[in-house]
C-alpha atoms as a PDB file:
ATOM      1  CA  UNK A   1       0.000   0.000   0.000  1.00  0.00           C
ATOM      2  CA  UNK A   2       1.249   3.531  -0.775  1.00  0.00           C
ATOM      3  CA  UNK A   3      -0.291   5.520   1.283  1.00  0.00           C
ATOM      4  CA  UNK A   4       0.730   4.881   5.542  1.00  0.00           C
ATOM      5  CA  UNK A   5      -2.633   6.131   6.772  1.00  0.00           C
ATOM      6  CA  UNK A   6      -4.977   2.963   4.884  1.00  0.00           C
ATOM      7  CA  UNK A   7      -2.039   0.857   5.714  1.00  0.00           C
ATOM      8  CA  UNK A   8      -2.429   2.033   9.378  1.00  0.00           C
ATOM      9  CA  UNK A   9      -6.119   1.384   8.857  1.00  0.00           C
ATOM     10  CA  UNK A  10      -5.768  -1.976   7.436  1.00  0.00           C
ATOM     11  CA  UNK A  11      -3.621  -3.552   9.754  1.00  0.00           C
ATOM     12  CA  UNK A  12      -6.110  -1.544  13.403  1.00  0.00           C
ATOM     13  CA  UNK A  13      -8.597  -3.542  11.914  1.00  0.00           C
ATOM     14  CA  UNK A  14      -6.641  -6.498  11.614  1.00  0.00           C
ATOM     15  CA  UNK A  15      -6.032  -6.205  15.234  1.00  0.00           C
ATOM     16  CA  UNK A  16      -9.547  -5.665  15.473  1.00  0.00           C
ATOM     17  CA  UNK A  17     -10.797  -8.949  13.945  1.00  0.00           C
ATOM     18  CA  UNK A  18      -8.011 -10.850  15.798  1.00  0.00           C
ATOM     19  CA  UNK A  19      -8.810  -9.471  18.845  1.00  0.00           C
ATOM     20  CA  UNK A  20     -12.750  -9.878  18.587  1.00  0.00           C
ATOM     21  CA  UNK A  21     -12.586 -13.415  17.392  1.00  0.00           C
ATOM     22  CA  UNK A  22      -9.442 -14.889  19.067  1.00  0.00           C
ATOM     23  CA  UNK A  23      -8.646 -12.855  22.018  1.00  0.00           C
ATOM     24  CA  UNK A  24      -9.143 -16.171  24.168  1.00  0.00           C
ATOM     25  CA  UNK A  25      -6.465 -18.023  22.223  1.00  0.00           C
ATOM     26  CA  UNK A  26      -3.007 -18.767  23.750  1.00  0.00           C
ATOM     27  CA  UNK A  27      -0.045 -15.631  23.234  1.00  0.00           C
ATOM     28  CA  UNK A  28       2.043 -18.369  21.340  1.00  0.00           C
ATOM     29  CA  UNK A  29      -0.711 -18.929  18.705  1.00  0.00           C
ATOM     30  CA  UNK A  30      -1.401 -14.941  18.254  1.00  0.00           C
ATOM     31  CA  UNK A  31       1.329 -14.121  15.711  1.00  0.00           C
ATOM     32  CA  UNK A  32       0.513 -16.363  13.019  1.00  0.00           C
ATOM     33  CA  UNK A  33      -3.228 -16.110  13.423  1.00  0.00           C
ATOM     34  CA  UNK A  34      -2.642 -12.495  13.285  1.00  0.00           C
ATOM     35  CA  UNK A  35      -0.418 -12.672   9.913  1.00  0.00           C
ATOM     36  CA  UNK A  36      -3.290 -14.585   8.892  1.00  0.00           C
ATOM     37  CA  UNK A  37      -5.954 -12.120   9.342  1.00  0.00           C
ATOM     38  CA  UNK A  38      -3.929  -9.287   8.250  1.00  0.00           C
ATOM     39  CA  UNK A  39      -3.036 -11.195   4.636  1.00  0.00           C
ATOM     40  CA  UNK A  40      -6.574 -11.437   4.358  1.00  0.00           C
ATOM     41  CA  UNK A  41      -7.502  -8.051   5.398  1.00  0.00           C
ATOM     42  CA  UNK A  42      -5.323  -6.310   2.820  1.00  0.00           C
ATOM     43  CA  UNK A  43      -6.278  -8.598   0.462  1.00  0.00           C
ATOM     44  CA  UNK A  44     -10.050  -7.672   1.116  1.00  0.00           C
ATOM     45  CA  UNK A  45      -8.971  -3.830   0.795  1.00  0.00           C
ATOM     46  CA  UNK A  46      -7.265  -3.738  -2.715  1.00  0.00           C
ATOM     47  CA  UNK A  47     -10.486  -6.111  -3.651  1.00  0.00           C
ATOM     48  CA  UNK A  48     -12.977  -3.275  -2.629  1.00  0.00           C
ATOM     49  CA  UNK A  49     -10.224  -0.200  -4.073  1.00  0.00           C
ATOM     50  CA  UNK A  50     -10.274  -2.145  -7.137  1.00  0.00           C
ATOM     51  CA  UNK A  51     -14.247  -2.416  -7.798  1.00  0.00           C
ATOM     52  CA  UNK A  52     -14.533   1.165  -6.558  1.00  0.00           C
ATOM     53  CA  UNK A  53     -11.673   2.122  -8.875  1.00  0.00           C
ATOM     54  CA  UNK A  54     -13.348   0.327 -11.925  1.00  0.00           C
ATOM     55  CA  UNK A  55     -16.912   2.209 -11.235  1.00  0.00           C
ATOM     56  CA  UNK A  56     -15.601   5.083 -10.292  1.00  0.00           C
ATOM     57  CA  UNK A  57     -13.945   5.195 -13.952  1.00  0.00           C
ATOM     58  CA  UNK A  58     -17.214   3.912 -15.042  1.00  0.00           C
ATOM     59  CA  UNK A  59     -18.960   7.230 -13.580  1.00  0.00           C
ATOM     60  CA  UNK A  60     -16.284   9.510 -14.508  1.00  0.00           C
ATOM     61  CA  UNK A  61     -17.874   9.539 -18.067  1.00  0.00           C
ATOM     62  CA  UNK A  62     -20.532  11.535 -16.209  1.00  0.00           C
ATOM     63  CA  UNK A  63     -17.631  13.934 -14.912  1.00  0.00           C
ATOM     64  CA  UNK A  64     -18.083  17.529 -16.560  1.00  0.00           C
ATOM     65  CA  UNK A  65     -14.335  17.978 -18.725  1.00  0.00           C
ATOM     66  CA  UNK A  66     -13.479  21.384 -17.454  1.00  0.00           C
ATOM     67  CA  UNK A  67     -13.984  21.754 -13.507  1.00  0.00           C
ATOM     68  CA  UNK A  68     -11.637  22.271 -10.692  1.00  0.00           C
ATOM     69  CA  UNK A  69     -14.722  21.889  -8.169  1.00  0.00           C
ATOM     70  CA  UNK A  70     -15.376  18.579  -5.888  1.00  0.00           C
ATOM     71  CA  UNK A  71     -17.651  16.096  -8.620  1.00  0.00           C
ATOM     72  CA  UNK A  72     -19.733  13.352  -7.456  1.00  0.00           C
ATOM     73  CA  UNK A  73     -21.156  12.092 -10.485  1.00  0.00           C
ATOM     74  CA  UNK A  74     -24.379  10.618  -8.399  1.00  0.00           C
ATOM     75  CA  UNK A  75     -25.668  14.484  -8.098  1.00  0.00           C
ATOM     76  CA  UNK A  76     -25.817  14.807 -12.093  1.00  0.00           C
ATOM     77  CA  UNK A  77     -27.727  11.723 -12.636  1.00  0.00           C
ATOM     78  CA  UNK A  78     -31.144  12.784 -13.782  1.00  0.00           C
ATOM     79  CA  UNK A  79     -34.171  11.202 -12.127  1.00  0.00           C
ATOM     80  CA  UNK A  80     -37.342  12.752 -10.384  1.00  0.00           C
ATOM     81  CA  UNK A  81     -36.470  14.172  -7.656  1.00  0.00           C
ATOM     82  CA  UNK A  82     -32.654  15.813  -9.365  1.00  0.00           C
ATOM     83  CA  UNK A  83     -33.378  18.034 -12.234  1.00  0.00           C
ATOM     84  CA  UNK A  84     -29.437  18.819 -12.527  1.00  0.00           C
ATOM     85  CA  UNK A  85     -28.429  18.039 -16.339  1.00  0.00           C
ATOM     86  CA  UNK A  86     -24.906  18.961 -18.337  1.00  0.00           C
ATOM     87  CA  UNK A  87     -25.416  22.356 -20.061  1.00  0.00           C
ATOM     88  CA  UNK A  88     -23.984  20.120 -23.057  1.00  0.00           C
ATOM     89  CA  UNK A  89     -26.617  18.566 -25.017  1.00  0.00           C
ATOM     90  CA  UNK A  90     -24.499  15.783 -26.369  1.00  0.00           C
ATOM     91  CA  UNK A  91     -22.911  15.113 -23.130  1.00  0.00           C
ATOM     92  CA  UNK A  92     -26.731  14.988 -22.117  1.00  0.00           C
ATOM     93  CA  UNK A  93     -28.089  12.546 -24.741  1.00  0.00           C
ATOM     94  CA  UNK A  94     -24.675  10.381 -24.185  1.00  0.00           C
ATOM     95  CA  UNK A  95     -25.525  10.826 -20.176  1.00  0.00           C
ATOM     96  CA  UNK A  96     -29.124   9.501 -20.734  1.00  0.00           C
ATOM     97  CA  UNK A  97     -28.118   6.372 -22.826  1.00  0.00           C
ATOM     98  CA  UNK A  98     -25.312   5.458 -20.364  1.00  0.00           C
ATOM     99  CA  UNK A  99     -27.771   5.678 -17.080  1.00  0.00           C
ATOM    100  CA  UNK A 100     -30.468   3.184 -19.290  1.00  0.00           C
ATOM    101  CA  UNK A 101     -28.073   0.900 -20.102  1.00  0.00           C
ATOM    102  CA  UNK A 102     -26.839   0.719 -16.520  1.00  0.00           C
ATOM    103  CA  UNK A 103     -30.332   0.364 -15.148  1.00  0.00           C
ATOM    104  CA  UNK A 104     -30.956  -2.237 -17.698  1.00  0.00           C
ATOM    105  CA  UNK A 105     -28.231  -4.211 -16.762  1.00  0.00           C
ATOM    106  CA  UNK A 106     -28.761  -3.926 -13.066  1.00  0.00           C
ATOM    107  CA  UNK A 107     -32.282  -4.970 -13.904  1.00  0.00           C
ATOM    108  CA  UNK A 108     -31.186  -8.233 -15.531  1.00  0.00           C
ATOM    109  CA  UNK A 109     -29.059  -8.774 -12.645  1.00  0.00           C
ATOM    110  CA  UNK A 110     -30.653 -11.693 -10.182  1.00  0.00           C
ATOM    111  CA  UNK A 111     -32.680 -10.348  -7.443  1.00  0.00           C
ATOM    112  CA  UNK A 112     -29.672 -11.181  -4.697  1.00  0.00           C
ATOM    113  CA  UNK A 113     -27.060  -9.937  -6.615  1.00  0.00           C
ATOM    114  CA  UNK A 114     -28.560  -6.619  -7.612  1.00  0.00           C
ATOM    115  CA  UNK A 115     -29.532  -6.530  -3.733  1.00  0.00           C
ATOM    116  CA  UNK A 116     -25.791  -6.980  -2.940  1.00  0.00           C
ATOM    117  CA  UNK A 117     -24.574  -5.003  -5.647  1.00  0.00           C
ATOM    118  CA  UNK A 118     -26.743  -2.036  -4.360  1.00  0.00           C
ATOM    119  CA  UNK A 119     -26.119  -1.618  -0.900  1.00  0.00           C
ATOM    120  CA  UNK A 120     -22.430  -2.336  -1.186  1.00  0.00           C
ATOM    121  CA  UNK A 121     -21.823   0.290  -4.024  1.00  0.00           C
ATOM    122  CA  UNK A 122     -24.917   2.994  -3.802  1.00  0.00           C
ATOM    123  CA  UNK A 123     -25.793   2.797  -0.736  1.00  0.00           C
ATOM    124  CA  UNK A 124     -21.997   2.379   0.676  1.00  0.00           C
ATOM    125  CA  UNK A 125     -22.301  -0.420   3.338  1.00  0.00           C
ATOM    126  CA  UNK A 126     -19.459  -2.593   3.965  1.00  0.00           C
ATOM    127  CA  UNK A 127     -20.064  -6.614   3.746  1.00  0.00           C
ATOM    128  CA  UNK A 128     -20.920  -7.148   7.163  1.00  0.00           C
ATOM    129  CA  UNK A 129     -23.473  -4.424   7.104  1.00  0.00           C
ATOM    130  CA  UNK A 130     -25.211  -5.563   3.933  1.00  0.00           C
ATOM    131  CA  UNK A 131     -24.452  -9.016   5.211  1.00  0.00           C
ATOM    132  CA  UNK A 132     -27.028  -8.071   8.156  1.00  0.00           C
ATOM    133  CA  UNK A 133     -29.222  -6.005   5.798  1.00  0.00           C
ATOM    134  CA  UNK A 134     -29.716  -9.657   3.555  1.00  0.00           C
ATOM    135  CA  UNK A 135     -29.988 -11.868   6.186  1.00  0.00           C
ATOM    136  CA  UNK A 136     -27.007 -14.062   5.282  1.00  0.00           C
ATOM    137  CA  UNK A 137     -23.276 -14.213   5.585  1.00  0.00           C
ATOM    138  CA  UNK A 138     -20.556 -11.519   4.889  1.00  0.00           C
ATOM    139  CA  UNK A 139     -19.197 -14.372   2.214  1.00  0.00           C
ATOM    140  CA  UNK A 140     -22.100 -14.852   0.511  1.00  0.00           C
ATOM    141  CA  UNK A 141     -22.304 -11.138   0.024  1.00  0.00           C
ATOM    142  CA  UNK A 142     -18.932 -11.138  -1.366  1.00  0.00           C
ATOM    143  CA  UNK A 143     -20.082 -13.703  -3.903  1.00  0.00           C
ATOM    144  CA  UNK A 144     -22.919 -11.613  -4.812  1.00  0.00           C
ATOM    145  CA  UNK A 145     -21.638  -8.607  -5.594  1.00  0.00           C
ATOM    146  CA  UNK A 146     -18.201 -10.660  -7.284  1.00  0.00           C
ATOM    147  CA  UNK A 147     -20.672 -12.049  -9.473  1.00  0.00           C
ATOM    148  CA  UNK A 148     -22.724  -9.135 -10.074  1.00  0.00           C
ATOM    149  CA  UNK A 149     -19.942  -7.023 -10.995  1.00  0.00           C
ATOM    150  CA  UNK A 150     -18.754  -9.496 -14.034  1.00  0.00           C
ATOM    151  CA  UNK A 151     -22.451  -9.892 -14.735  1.00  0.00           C
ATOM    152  CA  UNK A 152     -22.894  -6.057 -15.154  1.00  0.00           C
ATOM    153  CA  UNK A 153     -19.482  -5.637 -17.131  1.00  0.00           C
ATOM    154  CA  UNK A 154     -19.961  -8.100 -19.524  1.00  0.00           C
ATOM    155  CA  UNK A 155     -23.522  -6.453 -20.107  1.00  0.00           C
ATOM    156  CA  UNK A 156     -22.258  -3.331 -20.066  1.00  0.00           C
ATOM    157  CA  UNK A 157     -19.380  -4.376 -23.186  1.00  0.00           C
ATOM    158  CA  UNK A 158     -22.020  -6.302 -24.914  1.00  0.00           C
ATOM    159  CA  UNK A 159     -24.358  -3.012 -25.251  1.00  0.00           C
ATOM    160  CA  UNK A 160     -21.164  -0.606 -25.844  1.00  0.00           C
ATOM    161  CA  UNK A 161     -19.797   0.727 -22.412  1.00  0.00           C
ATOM    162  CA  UNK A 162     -16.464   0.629 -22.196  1.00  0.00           C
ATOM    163  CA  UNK A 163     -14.581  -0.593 -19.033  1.00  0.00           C
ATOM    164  CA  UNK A 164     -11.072   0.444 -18.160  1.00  0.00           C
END
């Protein structure tokens, strides 16, 4: 990791996990179990930087080309309640196509994986909270929204979206 403050993140909750589930192990048995958790840990991180990296490019399409402010490409997409729209209307008719394919392909999603994909990407829980909100395990939402992200990318290059 390149920057110290995730990696400082990554390994407290490390510690975290190891002390929550294994704090009445033996001393001896700590280390490894600890190596253990914090392999998987960082491996769990540059999973989730990697997803958000590839819809985050995804979204960036919505991006306006010239701005120096803040952009969250969520407050541009046009639906009933946000009348925001580019001034451009190109970059409008190219924003409108790219929002129907995406809710076509999350529609053709199954109903669990959409679920999954959802919370863990719009709504911004992490797996154990959308593992609570579905009623089932933090892997099972991992599979999910795995699967659901190939599902919707493969969609997505069959109708013409480009991926990074």
């Amino acid at each position: 990791m390149h920057d110290s403050h995730t990696a400082l993140d990554v390994v407290q909750d490390a510690m975290l996990k190891l002390s929550e589930k294994y704090g009445d192990k033996p001393a001896e048995e700590l280390p490894l179990l600890f190596h253990r958790i914090l392999q998987n840990t960082i491996r769990d991180h540059c999973r989730r930087q990697k997803v958000r990296l590839n819809w985050t490019t995804l979204f960036s399409a919505f991006q306006p080309k010239h701005t120096e402010e803040e952009f969250d490409p969520l407050d541009v997409l046009e639906d009933s309640d946000n009348q925001s729209a580019p001034a451009i209307p190109d970059a409008a008719f190219e924003q409108k196509q790219t929002i129907a394919l995406i809710e076509n392909a999350l529609s053709n999603l199954p109903a669990r994986q959409r679920e999954a994909f959802l919370l863990r990407y719009w709504e911004g829980l992490d797996t154990a909270e959308t593992a609570k909100a579905m009623n089932c395990s933090e892997g099972s939402v991992k599979t999910h929204c795995s699967r659901a992200n190939h599902a919707l990318a493969a969609i997505l290059e069959v109708t013409g979206v480009e991926l990074p």
